[in-house]
PDB file of N, CA and C in Angstrom:
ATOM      1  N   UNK A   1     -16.527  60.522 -64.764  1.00  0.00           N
ATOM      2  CA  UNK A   1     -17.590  59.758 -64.136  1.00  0.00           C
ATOM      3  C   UNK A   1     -17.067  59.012 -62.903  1.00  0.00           C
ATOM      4  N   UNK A   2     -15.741  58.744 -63.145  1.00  0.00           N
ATOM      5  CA  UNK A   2     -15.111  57.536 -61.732  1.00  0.00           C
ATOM      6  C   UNK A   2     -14.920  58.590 -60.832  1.00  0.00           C
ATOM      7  N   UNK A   3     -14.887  59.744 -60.730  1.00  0.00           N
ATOM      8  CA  UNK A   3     -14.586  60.907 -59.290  1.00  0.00           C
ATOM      9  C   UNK A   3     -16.064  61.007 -59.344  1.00  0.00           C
ATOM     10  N   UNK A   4     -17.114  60.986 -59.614  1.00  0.00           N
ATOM     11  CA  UNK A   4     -17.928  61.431 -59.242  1.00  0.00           C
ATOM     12  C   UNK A   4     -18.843  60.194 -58.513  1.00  0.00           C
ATOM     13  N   UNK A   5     -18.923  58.910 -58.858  1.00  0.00           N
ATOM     14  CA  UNK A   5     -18.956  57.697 -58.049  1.00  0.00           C
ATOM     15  C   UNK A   5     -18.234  57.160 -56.980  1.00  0.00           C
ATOM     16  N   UNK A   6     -16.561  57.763 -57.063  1.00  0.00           N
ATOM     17  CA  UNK A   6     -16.241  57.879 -55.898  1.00  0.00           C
ATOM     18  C   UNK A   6     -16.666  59.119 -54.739  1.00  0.00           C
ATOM     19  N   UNK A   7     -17.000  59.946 -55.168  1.00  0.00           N
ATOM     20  CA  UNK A   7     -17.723  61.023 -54.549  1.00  0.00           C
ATOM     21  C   UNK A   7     -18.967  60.299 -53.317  1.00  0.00           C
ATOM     22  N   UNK A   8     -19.724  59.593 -54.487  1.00  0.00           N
ATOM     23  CA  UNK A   8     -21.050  59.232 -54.304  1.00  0.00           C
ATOM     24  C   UNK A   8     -20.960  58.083 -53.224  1.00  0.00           C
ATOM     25  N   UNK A   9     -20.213  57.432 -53.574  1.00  0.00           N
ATOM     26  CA  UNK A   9     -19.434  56.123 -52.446  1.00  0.00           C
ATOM     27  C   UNK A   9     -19.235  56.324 -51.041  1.00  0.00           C
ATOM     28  N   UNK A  10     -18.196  57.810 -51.389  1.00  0.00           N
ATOM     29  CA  UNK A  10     -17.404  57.948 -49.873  1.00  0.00           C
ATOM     30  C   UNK A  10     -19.233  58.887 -49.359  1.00  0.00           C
ATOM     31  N   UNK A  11     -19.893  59.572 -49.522  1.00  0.00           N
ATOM     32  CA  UNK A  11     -21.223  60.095 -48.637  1.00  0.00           C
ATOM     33  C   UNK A  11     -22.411  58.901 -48.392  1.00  0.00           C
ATOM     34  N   UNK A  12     -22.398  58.013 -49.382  1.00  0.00           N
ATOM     35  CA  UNK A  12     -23.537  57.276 -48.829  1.00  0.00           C
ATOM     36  C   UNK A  12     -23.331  55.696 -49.087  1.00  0.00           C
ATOM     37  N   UNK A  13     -22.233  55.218 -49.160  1.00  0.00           N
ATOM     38  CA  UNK A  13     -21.767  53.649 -49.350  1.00  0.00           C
ATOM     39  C   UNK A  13     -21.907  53.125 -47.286  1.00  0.00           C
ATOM     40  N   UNK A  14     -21.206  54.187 -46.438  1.00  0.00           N
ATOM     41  CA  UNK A  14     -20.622  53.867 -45.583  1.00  0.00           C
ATOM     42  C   UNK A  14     -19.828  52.438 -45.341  1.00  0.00           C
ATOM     43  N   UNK A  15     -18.745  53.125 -46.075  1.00  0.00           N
ATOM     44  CA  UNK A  15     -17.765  51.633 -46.734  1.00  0.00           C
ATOM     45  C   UNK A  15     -16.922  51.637 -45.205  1.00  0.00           C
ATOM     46  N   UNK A  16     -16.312  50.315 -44.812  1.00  0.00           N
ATOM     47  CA  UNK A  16     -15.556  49.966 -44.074  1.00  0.00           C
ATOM     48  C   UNK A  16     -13.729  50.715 -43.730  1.00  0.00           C
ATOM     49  N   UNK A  17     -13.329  51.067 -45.348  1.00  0.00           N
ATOM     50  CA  UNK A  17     -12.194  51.541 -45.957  1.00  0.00           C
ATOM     51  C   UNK A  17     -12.864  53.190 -46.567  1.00  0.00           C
ATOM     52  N   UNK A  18     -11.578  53.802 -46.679  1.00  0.00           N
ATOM     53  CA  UNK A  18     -11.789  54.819 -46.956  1.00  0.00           C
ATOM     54  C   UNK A  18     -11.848  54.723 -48.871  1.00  0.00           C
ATOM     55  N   UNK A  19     -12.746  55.452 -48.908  1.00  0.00           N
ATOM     56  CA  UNK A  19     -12.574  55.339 -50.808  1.00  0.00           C
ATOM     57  C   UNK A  19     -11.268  55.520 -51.549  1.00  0.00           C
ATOM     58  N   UNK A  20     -10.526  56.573 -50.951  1.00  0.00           N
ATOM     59  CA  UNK A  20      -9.239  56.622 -51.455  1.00  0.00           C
ATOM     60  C   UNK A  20      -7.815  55.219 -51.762  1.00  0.00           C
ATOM     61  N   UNK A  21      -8.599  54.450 -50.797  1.00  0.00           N
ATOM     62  CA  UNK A  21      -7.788  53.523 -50.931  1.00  0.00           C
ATOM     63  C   UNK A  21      -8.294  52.119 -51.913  1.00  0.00           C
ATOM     64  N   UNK A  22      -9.151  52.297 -52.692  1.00  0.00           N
ATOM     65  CA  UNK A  22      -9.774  51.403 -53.597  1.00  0.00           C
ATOM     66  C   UNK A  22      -9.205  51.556 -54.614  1.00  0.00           C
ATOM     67  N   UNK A  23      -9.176  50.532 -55.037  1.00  0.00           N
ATOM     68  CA  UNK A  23      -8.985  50.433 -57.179  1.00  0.00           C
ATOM     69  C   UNK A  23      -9.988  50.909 -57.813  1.00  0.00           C
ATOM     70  N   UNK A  24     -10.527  50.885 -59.002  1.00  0.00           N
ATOM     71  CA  UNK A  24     -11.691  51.155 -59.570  1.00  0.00           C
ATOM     72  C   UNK A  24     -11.815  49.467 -60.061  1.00  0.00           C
ATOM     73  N   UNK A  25     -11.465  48.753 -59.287  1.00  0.00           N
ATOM     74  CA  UNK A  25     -11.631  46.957 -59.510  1.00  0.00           C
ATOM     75  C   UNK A  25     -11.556  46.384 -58.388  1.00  0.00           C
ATOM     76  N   UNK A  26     -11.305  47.092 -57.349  1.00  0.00           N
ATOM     77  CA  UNK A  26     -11.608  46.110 -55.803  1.00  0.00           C
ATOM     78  C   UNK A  26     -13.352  45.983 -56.025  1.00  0.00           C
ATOM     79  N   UNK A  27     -13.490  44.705 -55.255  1.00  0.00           N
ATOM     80  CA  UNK A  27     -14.788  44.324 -54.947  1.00  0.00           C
ATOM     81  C   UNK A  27     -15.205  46.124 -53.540  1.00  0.00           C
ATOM     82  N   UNK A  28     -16.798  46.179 -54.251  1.00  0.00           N
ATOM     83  CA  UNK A  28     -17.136  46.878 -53.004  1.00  0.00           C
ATOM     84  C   UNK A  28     -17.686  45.887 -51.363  1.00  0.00           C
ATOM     85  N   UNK A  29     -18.294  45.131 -52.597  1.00  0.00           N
ATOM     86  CA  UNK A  29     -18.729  44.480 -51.073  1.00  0.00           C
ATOM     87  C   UNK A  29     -17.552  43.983 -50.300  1.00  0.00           C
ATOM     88  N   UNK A  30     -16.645  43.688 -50.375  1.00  0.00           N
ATOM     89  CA  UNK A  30     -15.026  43.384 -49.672  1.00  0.00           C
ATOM     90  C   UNK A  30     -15.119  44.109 -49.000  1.00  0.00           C
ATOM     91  N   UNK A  31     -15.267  45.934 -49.257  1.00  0.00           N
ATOM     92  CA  UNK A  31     -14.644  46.875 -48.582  1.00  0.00           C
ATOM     93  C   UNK A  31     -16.026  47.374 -47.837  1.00  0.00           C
ATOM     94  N   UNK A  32     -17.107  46.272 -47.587  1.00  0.00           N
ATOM     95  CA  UNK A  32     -18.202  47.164 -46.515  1.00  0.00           C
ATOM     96  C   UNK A  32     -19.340  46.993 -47.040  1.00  0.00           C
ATOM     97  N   UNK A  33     -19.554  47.136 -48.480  1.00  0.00           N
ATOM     98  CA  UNK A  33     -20.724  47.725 -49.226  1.00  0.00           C
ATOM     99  C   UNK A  33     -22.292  46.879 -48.631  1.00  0.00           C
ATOM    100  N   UNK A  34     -22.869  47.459 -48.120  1.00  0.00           N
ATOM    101  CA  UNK A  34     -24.177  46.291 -47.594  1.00  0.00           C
ATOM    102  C   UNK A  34     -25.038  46.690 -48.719  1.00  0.00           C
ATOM    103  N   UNK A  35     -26.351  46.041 -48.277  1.00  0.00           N
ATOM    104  CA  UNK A  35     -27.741  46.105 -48.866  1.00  0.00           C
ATOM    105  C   UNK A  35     -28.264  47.292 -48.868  1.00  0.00           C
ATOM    106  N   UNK A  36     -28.288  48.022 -47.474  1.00  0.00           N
ATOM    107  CA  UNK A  36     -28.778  49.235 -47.664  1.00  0.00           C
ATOM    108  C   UNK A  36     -28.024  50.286 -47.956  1.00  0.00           C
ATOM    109  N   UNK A  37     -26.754  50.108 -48.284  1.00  0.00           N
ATOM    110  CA  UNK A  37     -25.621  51.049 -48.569  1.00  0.00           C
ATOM    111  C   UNK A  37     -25.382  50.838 -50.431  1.00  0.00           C
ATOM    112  N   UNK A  38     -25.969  49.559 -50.925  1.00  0.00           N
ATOM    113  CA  UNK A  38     -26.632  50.178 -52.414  1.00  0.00           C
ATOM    114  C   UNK A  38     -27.566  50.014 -52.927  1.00  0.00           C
ATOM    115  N   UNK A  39     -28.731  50.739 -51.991  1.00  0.00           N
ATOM    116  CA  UNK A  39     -29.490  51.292 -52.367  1.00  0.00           C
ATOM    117  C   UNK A  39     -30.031  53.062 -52.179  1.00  0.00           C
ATOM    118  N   UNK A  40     -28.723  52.956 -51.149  1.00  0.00           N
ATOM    119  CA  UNK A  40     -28.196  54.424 -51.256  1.00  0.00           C
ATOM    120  C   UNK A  40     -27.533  54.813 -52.391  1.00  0.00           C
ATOM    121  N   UNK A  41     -26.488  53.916 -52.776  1.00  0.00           N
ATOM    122  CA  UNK A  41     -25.566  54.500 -53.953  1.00  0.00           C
ATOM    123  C   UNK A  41     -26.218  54.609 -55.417  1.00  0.00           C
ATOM    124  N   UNK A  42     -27.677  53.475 -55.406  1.00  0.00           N
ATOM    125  CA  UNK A  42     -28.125  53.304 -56.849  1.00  0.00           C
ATOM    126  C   UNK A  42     -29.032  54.685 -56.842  1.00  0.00           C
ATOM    127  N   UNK A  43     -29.930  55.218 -55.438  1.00  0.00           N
ATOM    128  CA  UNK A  43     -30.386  56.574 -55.891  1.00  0.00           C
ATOM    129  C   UNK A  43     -29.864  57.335 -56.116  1.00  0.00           C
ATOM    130  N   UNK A  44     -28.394  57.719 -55.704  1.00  0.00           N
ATOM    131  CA  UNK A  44     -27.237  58.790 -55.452  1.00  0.00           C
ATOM    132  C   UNK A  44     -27.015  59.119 -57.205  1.00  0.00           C
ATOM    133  N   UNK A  45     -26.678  57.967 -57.877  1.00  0.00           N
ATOM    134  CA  UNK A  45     -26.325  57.114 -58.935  1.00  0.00           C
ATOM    135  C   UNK A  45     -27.445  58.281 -60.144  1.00  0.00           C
ATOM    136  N   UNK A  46     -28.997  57.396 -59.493  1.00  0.00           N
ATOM    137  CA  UNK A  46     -29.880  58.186 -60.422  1.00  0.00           C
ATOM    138  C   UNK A  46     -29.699  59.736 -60.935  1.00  0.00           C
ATOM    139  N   UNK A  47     -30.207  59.746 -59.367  1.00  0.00           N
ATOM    140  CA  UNK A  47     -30.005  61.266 -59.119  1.00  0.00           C
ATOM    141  C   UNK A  47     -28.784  62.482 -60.178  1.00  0.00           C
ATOM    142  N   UNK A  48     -28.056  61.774 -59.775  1.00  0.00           N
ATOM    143  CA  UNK A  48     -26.567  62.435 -60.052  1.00  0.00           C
ATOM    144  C   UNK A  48     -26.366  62.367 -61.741  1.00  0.00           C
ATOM    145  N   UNK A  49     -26.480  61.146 -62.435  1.00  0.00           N
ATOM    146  CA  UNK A  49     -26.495  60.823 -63.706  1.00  0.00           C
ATOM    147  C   UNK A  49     -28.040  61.145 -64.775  1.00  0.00           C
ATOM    148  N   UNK A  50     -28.848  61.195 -63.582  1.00  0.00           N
ATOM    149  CA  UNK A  50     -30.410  61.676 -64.556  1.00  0.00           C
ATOM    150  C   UNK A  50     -30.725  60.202 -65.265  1.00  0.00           C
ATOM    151  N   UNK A  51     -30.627  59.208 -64.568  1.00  0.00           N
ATOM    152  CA  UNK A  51     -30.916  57.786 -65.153  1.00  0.00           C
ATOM    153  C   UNK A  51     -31.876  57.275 -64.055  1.00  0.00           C
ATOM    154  N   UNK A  52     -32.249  56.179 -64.864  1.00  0.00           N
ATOM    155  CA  UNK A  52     -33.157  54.957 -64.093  1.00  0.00           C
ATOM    156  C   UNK A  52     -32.737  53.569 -64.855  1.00  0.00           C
ATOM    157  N   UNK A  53     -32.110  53.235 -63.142  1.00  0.00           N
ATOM    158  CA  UNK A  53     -31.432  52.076 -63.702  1.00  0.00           C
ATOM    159  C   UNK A  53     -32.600  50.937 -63.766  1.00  0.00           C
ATOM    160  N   UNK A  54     -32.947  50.440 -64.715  1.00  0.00           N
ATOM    161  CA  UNK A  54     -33.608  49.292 -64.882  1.00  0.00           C
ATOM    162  C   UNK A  54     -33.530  48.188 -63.731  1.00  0.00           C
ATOM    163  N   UNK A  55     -34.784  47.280 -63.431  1.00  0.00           N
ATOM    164  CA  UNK A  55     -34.855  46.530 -62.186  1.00  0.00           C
ATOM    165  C   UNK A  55     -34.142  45.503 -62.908  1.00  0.00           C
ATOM    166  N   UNK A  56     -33.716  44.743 -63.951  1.00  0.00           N
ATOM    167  CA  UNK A  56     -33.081  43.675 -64.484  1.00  0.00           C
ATOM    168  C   UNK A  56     -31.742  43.737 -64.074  1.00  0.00           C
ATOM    169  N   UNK A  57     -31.349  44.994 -63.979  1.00  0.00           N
ATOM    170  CA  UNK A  57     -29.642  45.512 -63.846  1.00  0.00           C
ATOM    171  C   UNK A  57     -29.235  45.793 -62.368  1.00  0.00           C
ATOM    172  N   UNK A  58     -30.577  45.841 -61.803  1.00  0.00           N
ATOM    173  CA  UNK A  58     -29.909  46.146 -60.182  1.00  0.00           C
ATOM    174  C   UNK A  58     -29.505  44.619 -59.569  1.00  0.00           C
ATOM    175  N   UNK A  59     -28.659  44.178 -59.780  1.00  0.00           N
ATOM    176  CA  UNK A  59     -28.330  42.654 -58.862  1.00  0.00           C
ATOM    177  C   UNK A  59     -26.979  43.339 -58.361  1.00  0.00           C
ATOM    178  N   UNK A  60     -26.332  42.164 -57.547  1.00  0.00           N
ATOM    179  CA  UNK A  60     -24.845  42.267 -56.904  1.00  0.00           C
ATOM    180  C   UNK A  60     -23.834  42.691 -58.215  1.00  0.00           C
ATOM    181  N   UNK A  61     -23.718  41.793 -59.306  1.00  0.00           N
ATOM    182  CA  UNK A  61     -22.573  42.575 -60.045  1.00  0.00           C
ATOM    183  C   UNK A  61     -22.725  43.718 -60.641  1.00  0.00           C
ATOM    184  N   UNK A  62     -23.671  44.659 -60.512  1.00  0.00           N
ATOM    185  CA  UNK A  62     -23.375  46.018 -60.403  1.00  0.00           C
ATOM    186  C   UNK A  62     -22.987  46.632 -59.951  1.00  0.00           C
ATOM    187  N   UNK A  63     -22.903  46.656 -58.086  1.00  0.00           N
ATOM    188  CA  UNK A  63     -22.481  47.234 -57.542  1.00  0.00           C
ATOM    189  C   UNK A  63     -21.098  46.782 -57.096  1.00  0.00           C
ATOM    190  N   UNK A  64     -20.565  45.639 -57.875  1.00  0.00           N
ATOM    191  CA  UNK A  64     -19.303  44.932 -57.532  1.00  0.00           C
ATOM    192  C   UNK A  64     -17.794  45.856 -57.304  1.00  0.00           C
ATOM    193  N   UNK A  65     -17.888  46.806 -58.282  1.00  0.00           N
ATOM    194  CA  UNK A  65     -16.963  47.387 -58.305  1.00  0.00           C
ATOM    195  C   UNK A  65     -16.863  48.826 -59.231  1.00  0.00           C
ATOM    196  N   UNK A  66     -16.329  49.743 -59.279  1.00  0.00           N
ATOM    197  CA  UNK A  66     -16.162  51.177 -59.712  1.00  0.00           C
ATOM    198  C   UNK A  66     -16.294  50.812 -61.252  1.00  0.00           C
ATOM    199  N   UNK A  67     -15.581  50.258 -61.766  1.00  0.00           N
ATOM    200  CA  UNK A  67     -15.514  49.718 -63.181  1.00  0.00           C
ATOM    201  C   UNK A  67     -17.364  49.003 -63.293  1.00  0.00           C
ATOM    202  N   UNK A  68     -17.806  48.447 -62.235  1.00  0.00           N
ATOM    203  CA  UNK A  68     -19.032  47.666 -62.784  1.00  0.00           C
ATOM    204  C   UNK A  68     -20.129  48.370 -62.905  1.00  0.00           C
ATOM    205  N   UNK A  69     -19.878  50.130 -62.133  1.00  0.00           N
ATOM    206  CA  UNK A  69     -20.838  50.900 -62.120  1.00  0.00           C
ATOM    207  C   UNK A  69     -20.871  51.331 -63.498  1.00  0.00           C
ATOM    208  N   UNK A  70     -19.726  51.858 -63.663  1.00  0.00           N
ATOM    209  CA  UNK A  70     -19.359  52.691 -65.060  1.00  0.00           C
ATOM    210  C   UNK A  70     -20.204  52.082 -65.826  1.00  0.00           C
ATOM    211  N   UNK A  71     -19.514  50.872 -66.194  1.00  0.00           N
ATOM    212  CA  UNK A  71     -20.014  49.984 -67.422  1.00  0.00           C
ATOM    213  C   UNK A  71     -21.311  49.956 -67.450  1.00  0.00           C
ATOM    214  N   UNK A  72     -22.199  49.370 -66.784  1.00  0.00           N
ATOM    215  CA  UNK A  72     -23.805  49.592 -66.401  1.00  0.00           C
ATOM    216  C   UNK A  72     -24.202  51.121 -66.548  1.00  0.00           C
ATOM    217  N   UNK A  73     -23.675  51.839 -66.151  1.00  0.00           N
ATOM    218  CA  UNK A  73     -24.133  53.547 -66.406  1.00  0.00           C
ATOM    219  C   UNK A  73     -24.133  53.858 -67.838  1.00  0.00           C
ATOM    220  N   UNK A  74     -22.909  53.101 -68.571  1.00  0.00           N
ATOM    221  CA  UNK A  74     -22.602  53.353 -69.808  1.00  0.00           C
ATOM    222  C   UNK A  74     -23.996  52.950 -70.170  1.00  0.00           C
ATOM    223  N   UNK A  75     -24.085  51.707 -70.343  1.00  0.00           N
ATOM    224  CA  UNK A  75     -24.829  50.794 -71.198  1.00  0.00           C
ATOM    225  C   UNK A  75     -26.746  51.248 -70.935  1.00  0.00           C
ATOM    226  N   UNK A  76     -26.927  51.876 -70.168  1.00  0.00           N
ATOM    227  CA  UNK A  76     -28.340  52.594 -69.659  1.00  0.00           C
ATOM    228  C   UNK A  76     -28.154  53.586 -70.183  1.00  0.00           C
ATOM    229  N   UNK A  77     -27.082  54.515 -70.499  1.00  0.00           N
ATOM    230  CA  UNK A  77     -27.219  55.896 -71.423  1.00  0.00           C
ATOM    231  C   UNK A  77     -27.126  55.822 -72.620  1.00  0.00           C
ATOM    232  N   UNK A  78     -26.638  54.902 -73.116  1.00  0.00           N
ATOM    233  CA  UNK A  78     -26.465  54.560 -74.714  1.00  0.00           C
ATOM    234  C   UNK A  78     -27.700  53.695 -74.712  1.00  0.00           C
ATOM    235  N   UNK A  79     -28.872  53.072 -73.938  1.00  0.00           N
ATOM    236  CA  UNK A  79     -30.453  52.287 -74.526  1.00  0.00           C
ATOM    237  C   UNK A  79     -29.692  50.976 -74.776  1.00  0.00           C
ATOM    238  N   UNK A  80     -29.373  50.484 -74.089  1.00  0.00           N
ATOM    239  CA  UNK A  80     -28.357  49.565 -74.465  1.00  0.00           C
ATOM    240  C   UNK A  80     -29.108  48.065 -73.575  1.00  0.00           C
ATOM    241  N   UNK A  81     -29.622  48.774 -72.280  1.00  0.00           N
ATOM    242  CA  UNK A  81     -30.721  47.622 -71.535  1.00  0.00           C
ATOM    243  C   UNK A  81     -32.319  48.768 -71.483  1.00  0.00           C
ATOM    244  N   UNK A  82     -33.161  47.933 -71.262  1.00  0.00           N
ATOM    245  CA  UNK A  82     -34.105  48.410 -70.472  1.00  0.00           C
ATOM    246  C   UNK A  82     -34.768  49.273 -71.439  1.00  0.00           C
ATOM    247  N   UNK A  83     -34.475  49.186 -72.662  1.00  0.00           N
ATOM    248  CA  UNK A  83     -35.410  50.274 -73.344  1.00  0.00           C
ATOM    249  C   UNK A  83     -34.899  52.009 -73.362  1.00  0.00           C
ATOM    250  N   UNK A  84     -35.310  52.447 -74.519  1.00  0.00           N
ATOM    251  CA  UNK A  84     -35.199  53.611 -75.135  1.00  0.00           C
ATOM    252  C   UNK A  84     -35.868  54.601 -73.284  1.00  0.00           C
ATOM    253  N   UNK A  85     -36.814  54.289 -73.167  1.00  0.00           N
ATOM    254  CA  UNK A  85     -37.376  54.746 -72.340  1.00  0.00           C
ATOM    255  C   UNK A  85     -36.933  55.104 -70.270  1.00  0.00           C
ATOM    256  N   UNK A  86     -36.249  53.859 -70.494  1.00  0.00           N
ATOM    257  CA  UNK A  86     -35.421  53.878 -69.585  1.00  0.00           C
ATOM    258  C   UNK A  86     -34.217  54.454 -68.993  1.00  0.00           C
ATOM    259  N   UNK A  87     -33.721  54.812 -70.103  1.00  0.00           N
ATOM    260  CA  UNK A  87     -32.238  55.995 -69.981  1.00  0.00           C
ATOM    261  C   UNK A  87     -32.324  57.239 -69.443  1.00  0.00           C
ATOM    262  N   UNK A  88     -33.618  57.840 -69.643  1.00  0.00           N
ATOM    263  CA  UNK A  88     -33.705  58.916 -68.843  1.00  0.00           C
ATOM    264  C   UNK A  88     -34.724  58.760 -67.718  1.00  0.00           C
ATOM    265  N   UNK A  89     -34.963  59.520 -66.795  1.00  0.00           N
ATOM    266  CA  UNK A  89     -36.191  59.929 -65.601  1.00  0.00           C
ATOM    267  C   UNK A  89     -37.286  60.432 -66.445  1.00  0.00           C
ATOM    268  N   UNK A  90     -38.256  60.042 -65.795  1.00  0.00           N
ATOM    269  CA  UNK A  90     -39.429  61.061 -66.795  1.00  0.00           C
ATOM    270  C   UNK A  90     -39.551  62.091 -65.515  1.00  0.00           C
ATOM    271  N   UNK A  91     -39.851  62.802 -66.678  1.00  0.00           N
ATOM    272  CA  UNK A  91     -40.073  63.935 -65.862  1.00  0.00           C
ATOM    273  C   UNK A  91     -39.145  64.667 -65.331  1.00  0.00           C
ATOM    274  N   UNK A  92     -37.929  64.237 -66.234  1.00  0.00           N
ATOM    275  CA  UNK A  92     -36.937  64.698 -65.509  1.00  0.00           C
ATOM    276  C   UNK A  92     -36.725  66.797 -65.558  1.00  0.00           C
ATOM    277  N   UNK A  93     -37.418  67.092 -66.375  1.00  0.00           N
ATOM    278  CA  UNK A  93     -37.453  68.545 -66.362  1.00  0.00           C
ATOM    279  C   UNK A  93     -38.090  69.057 -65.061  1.00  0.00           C
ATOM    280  N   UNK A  94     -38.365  68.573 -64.809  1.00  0.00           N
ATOM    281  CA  UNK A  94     -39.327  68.899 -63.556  1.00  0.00           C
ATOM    282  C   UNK A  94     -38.814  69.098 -61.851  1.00  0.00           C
ATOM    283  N   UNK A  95     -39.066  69.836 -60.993  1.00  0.00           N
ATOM    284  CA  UNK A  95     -38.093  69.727 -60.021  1.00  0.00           C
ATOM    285  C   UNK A  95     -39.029  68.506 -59.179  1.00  0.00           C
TER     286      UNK A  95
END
């Protein structure tokens, strides 16, 4: 999952630093991360994982760091926030 968020980072974060040179615990916003650069990464995010991240969970310490995505990704696939209903896309069979 952490190569594939770094994937997702380095095409649509347009981070300041190159992704390669991050921890999976540096702050993103340190390294660039704006407003509209995650809300690029949270569709990238959807998209890519087949989730919908709940509006309770989208604040700043989500997108804080590689580790803060994970954890939040975790916790939305296991129904863990936001309801049973929330873990997946509806409709996700659908193109």
């Amino acid at each position: 999952m952490k190569a594939d968020l770094r994937r997702i980072l380095s095409e649509t974060a347009c981070l300041d630093v190159p992704i390669e040179t991050l921890s999976d615990s540096d702050d993103l916003y340190a390294a660039g991360l704006s407003s509209l650069g995650s809300v690029r990464v949270m569709m990238a995010i959807e998209e890519e994982f087949d989730i919908e991240i709940p509006g309770e969970l989208i604040t700043p310490d989500f997108f804080r760091s590689i580790d803060s995505l994970v954890n939040t990704i975790g916790q939305v696939r296991a129904g863990e926030v936001g309801g049973a209903e929330a873990t997946t896309r509806p409709c996700a069979d659908k193109p």
